[in-house]
C-alpha atoms as a PDB file:
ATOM      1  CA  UNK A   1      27.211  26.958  -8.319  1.00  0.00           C
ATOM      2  CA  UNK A   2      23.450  28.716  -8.899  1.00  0.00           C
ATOM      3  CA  UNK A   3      23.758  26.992 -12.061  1.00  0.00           C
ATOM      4  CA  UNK A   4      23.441  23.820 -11.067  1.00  0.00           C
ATOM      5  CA  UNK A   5      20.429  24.308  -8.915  1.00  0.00           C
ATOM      6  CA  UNK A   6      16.999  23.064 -10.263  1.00  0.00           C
ATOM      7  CA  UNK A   7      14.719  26.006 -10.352  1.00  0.00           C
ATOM      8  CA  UNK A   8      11.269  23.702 -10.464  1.00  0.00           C
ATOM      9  CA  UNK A   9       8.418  25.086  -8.149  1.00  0.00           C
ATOM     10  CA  UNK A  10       8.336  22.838  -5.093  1.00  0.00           C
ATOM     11  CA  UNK A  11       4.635  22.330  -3.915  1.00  0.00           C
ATOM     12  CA  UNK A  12       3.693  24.798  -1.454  1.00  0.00           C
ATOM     13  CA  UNK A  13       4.526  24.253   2.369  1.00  0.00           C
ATOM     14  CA  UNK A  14       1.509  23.247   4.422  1.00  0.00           C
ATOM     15  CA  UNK A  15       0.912  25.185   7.554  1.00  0.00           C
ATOM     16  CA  UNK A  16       2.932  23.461  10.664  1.00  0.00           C
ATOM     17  CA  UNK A  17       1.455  22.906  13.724  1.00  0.00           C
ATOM     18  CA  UNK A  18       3.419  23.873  16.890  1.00  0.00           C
ATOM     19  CA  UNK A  19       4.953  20.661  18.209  1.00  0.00           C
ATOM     20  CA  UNK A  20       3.809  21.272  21.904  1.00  0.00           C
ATOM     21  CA  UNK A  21      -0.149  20.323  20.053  1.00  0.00           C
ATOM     22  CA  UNK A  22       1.677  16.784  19.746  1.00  0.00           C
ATOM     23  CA  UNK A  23       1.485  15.535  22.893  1.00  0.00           C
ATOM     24  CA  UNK A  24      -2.055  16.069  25.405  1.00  0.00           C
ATOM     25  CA  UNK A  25      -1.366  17.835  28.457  1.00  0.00           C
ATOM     26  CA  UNK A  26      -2.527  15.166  30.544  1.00  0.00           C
ATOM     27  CA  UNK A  27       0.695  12.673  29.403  1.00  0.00           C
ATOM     28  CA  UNK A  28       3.838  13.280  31.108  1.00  0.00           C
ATOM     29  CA  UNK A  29       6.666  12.774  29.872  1.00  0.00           C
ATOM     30  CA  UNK A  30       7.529   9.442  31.330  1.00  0.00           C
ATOM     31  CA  UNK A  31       3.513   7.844  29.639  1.00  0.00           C
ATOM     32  CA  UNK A  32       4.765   8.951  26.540  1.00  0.00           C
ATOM     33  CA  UNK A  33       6.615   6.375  24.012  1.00  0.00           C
ATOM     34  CA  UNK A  34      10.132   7.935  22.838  1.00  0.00           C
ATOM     35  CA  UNK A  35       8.349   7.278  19.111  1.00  0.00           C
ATOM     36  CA  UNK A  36       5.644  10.001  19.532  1.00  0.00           C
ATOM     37  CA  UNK A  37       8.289  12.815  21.942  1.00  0.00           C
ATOM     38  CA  UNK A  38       9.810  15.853  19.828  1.00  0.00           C
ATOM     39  CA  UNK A  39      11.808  17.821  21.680  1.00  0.00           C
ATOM     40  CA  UNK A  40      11.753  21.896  22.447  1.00  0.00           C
ATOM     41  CA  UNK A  41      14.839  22.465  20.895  1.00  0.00           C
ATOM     42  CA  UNK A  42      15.026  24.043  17.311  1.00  0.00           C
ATOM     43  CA  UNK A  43      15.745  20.430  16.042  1.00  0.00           C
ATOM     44  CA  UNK A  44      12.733  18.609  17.178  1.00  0.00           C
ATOM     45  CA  UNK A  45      10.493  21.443  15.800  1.00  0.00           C
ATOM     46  CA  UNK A  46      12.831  20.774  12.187  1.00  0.00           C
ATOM     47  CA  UNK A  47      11.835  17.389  12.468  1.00  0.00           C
ATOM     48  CA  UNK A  48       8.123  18.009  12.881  1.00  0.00           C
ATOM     49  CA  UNK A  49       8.498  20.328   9.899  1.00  0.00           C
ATOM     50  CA  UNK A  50       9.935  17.637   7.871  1.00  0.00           C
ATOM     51  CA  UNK A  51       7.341  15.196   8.617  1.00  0.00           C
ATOM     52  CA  UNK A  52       4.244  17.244   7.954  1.00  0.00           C
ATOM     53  CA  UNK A  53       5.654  18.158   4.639  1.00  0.00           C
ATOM     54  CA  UNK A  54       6.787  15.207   3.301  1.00  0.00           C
ATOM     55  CA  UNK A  55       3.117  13.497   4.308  1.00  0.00           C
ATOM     56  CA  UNK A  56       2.095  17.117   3.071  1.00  0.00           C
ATOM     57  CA  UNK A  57       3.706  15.682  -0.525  1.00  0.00           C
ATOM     58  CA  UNK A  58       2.599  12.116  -0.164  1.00  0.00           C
ATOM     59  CA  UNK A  59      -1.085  13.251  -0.228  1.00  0.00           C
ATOM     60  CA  UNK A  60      -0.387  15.534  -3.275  1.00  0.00           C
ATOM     61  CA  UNK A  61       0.618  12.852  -5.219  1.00  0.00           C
ATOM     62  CA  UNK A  62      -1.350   9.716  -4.143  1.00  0.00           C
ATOM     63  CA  UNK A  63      -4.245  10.798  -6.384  1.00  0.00           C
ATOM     64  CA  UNK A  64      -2.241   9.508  -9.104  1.00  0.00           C
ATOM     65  CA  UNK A  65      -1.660   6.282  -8.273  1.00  0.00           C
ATOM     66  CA  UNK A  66      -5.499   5.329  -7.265  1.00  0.00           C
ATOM     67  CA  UNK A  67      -8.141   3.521  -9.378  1.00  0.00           C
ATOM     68  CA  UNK A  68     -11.357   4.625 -10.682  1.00  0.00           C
ATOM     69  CA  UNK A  69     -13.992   5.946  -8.263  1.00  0.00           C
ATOM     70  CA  UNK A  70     -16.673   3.345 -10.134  1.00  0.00           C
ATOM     71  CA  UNK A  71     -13.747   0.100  -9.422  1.00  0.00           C
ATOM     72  CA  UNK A  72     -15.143  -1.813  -6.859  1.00  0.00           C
ATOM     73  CA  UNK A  73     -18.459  -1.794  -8.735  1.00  0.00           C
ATOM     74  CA  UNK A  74     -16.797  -3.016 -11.833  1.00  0.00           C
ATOM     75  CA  UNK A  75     -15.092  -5.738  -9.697  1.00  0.00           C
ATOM     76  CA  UNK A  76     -18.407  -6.994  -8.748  1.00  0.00           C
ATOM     77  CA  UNK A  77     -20.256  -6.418 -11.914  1.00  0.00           C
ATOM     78  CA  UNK A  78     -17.343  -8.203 -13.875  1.00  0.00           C
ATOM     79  CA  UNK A  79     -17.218 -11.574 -11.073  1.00  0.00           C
ATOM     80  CA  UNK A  80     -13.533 -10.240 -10.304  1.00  0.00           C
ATOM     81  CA  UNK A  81     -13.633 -10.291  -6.559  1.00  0.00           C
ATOM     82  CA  UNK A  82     -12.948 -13.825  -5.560  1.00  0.00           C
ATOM     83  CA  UNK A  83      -9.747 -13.477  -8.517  1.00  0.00           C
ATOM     84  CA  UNK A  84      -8.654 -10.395  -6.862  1.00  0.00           C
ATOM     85  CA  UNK A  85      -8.446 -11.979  -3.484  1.00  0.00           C
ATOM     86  CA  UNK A  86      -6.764 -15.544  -5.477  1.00  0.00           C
ATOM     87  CA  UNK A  87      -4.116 -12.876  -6.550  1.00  0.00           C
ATOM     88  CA  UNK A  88      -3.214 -10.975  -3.387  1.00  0.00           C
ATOM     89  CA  UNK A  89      -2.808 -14.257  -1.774  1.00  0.00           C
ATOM     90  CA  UNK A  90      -0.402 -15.320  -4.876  1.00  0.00           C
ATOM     91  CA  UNK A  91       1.604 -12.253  -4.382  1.00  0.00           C
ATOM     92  CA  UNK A  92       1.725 -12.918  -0.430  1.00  0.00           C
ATOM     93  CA  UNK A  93       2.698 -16.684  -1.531  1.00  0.00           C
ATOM     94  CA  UNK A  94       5.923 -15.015  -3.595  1.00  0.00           C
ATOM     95  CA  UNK A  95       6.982 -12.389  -1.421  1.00  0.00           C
ATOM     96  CA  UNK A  96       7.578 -15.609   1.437  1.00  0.00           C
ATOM     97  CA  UNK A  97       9.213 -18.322  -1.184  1.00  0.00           C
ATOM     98  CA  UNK A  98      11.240 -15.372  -2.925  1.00  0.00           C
ATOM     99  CA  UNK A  99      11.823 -13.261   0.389  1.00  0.00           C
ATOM    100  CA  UNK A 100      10.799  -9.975  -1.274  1.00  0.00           C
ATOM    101  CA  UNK A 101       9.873  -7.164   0.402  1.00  0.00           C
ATOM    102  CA  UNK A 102       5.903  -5.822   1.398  1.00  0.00           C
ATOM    103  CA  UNK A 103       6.625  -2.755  -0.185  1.00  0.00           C
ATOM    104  CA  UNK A 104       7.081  -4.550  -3.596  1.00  0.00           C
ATOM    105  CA  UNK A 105       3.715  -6.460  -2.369  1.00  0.00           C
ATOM    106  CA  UNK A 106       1.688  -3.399  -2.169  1.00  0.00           C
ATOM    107  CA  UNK A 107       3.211  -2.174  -5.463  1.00  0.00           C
ATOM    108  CA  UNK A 108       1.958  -4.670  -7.222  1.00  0.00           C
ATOM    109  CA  UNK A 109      -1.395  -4.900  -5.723  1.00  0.00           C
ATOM    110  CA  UNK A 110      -1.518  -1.151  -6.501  1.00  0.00           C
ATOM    111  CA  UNK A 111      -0.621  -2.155 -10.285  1.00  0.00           C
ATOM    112  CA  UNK A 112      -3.189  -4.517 -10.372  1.00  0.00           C
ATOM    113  CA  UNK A 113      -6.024  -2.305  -9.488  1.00  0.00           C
ATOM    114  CA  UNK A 114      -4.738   0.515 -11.881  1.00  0.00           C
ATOM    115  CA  UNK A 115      -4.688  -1.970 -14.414  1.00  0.00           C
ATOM    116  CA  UNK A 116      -7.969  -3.301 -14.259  1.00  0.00           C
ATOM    117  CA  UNK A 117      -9.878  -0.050 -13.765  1.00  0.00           C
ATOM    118  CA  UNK A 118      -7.739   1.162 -16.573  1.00  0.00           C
ATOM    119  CA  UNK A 119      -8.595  -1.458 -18.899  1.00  0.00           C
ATOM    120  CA  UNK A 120     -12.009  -1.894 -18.251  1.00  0.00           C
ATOM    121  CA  UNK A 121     -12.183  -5.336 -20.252  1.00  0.00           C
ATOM    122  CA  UNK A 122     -15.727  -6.552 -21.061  1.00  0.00           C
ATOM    123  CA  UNK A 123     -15.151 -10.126 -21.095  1.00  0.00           C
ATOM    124  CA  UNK A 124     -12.104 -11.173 -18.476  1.00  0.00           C
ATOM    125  CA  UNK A 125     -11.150 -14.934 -18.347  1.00  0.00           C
ATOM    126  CA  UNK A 126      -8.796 -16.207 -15.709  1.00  0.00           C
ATOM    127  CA  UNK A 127      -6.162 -16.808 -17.430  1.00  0.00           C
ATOM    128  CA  UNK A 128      -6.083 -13.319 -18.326  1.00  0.00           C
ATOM    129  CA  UNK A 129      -5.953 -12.172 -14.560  1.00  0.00           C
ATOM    130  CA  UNK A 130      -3.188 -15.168 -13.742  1.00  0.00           C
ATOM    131  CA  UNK A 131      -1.228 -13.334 -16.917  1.00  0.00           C
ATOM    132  CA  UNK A 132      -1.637  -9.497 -15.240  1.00  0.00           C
ATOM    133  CA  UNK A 133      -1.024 -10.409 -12.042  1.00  0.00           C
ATOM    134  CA  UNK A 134       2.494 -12.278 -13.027  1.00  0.00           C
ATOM    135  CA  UNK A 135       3.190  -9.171 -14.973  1.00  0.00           C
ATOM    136  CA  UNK A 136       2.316  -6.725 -12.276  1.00  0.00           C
ATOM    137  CA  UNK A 137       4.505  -8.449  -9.606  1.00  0.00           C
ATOM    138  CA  UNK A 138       7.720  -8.909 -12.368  1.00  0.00           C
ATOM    139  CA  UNK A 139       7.087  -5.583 -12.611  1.00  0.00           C
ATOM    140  CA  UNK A 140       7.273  -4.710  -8.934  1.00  0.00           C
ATOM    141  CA  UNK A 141      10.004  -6.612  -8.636  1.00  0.00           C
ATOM    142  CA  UNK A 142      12.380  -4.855 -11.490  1.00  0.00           C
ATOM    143  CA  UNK A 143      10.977  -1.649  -9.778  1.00  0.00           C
ATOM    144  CA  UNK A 144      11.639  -1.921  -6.079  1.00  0.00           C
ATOM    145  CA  UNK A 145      13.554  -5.724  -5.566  1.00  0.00           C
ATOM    146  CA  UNK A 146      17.600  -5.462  -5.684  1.00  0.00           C
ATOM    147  CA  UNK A 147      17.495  -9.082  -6.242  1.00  0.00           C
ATOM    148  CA  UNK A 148      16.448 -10.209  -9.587  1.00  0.00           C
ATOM    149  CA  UNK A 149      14.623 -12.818 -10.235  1.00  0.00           C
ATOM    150  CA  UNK A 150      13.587 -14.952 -13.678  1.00  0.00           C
ATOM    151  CA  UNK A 151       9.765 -15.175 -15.201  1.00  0.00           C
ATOM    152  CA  UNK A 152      10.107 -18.873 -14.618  1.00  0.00           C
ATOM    153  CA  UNK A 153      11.139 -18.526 -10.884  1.00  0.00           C
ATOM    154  CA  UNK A 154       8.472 -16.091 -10.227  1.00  0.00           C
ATOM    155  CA  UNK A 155       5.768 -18.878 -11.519  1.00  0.00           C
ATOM    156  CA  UNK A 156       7.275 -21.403  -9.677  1.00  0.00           C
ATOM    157  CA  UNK A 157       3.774 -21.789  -7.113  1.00  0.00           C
ATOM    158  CA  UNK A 158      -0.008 -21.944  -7.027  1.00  0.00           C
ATOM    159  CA  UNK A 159      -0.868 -20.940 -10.779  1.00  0.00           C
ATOM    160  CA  UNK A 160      -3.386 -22.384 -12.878  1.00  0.00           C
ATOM    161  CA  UNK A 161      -1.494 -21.693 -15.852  1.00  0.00           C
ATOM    162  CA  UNK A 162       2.383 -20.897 -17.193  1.00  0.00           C
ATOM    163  CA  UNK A 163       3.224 -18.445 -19.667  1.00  0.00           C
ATOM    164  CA  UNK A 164       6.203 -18.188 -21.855  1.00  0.00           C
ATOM    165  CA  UNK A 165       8.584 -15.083 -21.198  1.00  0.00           C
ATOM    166  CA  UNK A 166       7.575 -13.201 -24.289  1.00  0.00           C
ATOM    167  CA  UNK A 167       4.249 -13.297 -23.545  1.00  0.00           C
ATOM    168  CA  UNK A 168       4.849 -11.637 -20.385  1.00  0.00           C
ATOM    169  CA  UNK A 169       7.279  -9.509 -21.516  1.00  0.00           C
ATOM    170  CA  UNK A 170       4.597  -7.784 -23.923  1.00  0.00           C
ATOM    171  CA  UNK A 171       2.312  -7.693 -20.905  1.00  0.00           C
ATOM    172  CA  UNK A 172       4.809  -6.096 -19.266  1.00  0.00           C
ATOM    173  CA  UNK A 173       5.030  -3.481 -22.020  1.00  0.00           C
ATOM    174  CA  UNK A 174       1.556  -2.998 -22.098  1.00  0.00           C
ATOM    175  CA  UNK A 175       0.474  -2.896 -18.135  1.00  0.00           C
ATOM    176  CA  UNK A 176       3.878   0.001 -18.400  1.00  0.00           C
ATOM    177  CA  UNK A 177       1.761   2.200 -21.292  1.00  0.00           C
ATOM    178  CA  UNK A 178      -1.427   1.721 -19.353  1.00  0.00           C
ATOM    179  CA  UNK A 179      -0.190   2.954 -16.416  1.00  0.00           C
ATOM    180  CA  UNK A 180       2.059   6.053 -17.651  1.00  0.00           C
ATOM    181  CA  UNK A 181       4.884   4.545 -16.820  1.00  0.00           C
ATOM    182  CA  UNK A 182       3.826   5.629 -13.371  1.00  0.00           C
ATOM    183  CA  UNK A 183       5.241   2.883 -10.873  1.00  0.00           C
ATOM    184  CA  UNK A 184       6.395   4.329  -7.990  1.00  0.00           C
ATOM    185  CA  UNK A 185       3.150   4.705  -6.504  1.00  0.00           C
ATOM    186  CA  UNK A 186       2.191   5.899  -3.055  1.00  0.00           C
ATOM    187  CA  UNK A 187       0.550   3.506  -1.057  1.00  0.00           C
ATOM    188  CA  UNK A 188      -0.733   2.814   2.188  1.00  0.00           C
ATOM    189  CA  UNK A 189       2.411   1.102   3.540  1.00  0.00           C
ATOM    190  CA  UNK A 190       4.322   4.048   1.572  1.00  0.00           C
ATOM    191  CA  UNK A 191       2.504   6.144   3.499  1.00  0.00           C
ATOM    192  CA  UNK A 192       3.318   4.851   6.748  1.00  0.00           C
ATOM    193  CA  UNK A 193       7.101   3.922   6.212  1.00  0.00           C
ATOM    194  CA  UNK A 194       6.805   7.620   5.332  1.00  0.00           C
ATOM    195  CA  UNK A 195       5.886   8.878   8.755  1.00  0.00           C
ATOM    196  CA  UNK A 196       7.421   6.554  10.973  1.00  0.00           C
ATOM    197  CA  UNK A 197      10.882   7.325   8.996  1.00  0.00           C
ATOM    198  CA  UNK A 198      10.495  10.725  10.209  1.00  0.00           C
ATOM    199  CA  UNK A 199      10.771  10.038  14.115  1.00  0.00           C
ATOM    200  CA  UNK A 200      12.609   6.418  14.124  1.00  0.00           C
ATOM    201  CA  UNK A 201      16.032   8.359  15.236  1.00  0.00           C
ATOM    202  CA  UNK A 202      14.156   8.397  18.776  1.00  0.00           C
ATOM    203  CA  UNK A 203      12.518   5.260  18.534  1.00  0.00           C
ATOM    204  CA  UNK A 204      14.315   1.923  20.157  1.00  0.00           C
ATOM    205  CA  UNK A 205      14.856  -0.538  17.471  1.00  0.00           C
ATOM    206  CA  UNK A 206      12.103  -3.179  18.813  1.00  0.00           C
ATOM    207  CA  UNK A 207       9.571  -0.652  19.208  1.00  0.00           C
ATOM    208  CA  UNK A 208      10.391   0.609  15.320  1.00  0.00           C
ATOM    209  CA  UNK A 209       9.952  -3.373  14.383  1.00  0.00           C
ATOM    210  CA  UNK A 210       6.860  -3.964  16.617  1.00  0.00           C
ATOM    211  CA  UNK A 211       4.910  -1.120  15.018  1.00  0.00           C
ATOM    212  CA  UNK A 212       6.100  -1.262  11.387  1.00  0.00           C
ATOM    213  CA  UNK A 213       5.299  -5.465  11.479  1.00  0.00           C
ATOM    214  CA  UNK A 214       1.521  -5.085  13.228  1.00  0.00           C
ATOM    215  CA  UNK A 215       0.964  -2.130  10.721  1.00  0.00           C
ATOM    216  CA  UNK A 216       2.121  -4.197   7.549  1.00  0.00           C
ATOM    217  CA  UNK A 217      -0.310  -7.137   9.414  1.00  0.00           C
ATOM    218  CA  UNK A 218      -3.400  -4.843   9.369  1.00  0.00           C
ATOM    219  CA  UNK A 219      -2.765  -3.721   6.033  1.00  0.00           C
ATOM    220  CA  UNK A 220      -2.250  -6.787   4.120  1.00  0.00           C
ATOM    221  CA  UNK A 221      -5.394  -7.381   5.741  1.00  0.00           C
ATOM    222  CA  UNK A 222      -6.888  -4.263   4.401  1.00  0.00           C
ATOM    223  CA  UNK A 223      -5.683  -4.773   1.032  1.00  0.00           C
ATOM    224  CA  UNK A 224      -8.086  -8.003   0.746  1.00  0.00           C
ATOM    225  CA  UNK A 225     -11.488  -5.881   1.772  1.00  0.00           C
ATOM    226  CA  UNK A 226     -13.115  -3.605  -0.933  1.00  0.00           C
ATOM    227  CA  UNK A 227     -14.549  -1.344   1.552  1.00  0.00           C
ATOM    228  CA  UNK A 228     -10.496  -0.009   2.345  1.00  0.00           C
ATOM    229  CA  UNK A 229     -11.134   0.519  -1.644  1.00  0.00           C
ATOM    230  CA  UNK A 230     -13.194   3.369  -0.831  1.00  0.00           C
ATOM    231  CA  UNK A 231     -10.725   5.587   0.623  1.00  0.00           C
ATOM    232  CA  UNK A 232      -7.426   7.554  -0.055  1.00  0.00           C
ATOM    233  CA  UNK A 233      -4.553   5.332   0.222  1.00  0.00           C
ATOM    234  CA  UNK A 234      -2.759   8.219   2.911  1.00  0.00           C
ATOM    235  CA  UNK A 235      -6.213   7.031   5.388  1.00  0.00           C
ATOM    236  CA  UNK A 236      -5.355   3.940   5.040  1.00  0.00           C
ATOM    237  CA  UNK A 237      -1.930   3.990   6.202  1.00  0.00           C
ATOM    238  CA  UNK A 238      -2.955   6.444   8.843  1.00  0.00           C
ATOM    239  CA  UNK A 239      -5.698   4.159  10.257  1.00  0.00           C
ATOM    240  CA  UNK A 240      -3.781   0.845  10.254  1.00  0.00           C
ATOM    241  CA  UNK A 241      -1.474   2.941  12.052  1.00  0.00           C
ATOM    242  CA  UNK A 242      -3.531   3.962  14.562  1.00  0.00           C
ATOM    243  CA  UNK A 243      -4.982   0.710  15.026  1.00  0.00           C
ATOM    244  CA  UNK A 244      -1.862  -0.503  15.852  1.00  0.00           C
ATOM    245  CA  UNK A 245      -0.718   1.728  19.092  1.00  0.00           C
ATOM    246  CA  UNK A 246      -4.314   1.294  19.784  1.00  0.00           C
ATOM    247  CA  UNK A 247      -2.818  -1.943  20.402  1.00  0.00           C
ATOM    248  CA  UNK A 248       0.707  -1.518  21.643  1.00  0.00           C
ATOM    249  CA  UNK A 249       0.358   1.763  23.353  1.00  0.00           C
ATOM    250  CA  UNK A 250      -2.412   2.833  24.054  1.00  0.00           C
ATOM    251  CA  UNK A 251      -1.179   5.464  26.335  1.00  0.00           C
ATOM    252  CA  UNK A 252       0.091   7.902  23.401  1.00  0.00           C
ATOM    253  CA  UNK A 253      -3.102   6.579  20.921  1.00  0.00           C
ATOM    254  CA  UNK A 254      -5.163   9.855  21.225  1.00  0.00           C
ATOM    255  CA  UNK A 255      -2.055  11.738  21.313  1.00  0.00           C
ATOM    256  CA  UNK A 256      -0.618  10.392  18.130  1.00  0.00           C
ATOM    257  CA  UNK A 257      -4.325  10.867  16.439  1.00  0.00           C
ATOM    258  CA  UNK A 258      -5.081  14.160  17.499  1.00  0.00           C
ATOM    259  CA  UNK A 259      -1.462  15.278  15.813  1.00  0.00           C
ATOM    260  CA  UNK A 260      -1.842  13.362  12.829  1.00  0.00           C
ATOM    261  CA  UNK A 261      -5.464  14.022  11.703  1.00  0.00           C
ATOM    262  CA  UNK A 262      -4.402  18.337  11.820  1.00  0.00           C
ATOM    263  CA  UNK A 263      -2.444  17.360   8.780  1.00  0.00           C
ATOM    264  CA  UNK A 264      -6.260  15.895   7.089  1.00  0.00           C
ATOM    265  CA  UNK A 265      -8.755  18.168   5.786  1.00  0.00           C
ATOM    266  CA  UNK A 266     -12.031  18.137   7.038  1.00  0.00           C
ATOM    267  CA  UNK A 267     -13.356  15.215   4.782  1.00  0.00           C
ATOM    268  CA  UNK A 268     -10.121  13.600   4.989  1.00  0.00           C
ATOM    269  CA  UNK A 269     -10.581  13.364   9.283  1.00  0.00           C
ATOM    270  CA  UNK A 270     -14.215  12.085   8.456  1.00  0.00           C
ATOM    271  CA  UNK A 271     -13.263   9.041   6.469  1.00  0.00           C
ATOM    272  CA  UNK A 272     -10.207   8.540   8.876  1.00  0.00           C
ATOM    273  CA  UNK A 273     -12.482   7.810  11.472  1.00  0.00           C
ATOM    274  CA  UNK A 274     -14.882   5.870   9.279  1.00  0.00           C
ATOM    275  CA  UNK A 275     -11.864   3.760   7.757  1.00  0.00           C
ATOM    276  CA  UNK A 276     -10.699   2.944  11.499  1.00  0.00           C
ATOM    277  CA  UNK A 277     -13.594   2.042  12.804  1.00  0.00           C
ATOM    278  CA  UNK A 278     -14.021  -0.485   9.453  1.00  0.00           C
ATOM    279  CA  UNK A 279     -10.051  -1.835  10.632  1.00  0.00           C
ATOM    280  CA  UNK A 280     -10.747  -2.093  14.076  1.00  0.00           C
ATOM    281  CA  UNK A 281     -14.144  -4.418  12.898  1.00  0.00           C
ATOM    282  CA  UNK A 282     -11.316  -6.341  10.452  1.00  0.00           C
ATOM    283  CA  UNK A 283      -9.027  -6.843  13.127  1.00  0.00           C
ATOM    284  CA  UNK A 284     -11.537  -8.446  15.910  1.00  0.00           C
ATOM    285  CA  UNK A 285     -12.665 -10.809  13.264  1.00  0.00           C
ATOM    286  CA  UNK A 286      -9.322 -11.652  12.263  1.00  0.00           C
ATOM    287  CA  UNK A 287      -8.636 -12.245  16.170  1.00  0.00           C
ATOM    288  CA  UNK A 288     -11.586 -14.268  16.585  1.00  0.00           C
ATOM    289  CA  UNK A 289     -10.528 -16.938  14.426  1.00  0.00           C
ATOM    290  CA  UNK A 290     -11.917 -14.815  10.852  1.00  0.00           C
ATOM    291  CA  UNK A 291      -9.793 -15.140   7.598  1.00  0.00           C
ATOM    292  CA  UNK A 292     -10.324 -15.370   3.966  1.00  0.00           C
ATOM    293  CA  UNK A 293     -10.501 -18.814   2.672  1.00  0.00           C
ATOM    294  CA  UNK A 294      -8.391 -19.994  -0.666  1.00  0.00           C
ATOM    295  CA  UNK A 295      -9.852 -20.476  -3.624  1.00  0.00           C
ATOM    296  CA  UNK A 296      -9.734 -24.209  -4.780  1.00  0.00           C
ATOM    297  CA  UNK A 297      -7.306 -24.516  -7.677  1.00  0.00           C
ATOM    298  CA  UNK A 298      -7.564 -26.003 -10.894  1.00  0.00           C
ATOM    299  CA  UNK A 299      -6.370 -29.555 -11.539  1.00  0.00           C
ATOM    300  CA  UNK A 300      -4.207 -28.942 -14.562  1.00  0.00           C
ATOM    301  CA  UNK A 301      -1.597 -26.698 -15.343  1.00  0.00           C
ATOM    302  CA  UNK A 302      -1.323 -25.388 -19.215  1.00  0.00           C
ATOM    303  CA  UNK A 303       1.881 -24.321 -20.397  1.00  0.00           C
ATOM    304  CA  UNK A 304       0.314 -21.595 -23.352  1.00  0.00           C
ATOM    305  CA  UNK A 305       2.503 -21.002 -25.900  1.00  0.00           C
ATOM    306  CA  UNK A 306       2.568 -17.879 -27.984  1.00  0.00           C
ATOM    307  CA  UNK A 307       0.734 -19.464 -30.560  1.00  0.00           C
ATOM    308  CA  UNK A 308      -2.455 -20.112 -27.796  1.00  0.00           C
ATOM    309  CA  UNK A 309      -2.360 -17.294 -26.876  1.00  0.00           C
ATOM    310  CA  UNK A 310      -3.699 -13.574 -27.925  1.00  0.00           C
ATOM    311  CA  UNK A 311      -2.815 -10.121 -25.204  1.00  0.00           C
ATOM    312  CA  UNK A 312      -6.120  -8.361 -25.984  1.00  0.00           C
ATOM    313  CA  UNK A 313      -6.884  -6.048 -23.550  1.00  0.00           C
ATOM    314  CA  UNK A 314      -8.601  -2.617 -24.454  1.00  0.00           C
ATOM    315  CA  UNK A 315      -6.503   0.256 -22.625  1.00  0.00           C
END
């Protein structure tokens, strides 16, 4: 049977914090939420093990999957802003008509980022975006969807422009090269599904659902502002989940932060707390009434065949 084992080197264990720094002295056991209680028996410690390794291995890899450290000033000097907001709200538009997942949202918004900061085209039209963002959710959808669904189906809504399968289908090829082949990335909502996974055996199904739905809220929210662009995609995840028992239990908030931020380095804490106090601005203004507008779309829709059309992008 040794034979069969895989003798890779696993990435070294972090150091695990006693459970009993979980919870604050000052919560009994009755203000604490069954999400945020380990027990004192050998199996809640395994399970805080298991959770601080597994983020532990999330964090090792997201560096991966994120764009250039120069991106959001190439978004601005290249007038892609507005067309990266148009194509977030596209992909949101899908995932409701086609009843896809937000994991496969946030894949493809991830894709889209890595693309463009990849690329680093000097002369982007729209049509070119419409094309990569089309591409980067079919290719989402292959990756994480069971359902399949057709190139025309997938264009069915709010596009300025329709592209012929083979077109897309070298895209596809192309957007695959540029990113390594590389597509199951770790994300913010990765992140989180990662750590709440970890401790949902204790958690009562509506309290599971009533975190893991405001989180995916603040996040979708988060993946329309530039600023979240500025910081690891594990900080993220962790803020927008703060943010959220902020909101639906307070009670355990500080508890639940002062766990999770022992598993952050030192500059890792310091942009935690700058990211959440960037959400928790987001979130008022979203309360308050505060969204991102539409952009208008065009009258006209194209069909462009393959003779129309030339896939030039520099990778």
């Amino acid at each position: 049977m040794d034979d069969l084992l895989c003798h890779e080197t696993w990435l070294s264990r972090p150091p695990v914090n006693s459970h009993h720094d979980f919870l604050d002295d000052s919560l009994s056991d009755d203000d604490v939420d069954p999400l945020f209680r380990f027990s004192n028996d050998c199996d809640g410690v395994y399970e805080n093990e298991e959770l601080e390794l597994a983020f532990f291995v999330c964090v090792e890899k997201e560096i991966a999957f994120i764009p250039d450290p120069n991106y959001v000033n190439y978004l601005y000097s290249n007038n892609l802003v507005l067309s990266r907001v148009r194509v977030i709200q596209w992909f949101l538009k899908c995932r409701s008509r086609l009843n896809l997942s937000f994991g496969t949202v946030f894949y493809a918004a991830n894709y889209l980022d890595r693309f463009i900061s990849i690329c680093q085209c000097d002369n982007w039209r729209y049509w070119m975006i419409e094309l990569l963002s089309i591409t980067c959710l079919s290719t989402a959808i292959k990756f994480n969807e069971i359902s399949a669904f057709t190139l025309h189906e997938i264009q069915m809504e709010s596009l300025d422009h329709s592209y012929e399968s083979n077109i897309i289908l070298r895209m596809e090829l192309m957007l695959l090269k540029a990113l390594g082949w590389r597509l199951n990335s770790v994300t913010a909502y990765s992140i989180v599904e990662t750590v709440v996974s970890y401790v949902q055996l204790s958690v009562r199904p509506y309290l599971h659902e009533q975190i893991i739905s405001r989180v995916t809220e603040i996040l979708l929210q988060a993946t329309l502002d530039l600023k979240m662009l500025d910081f690891r995609q594990s900080v993220v995840g962790i803020s927008a989940l703060w943010s959220s028992i902020d909101q639906l239990y307070p009670s355990v908030s500080d508890a639940f932060i002062a766990y999770i931020s022992k598993l952050f380095n030192q500059s890792q804490k310091d942009d935690l707390i700058n990211c959440h106090k960037i959400m928790e601005i987001s979130t008022s203004l979203e309360g308050s009434g505060h969204h991102y507008c539409s952009l208008p779309k065009s009258p006209t829709t194209v069909l462009l065949l393959d003779s129309d059309i030339e896939v030039s992008f520099k990778t």
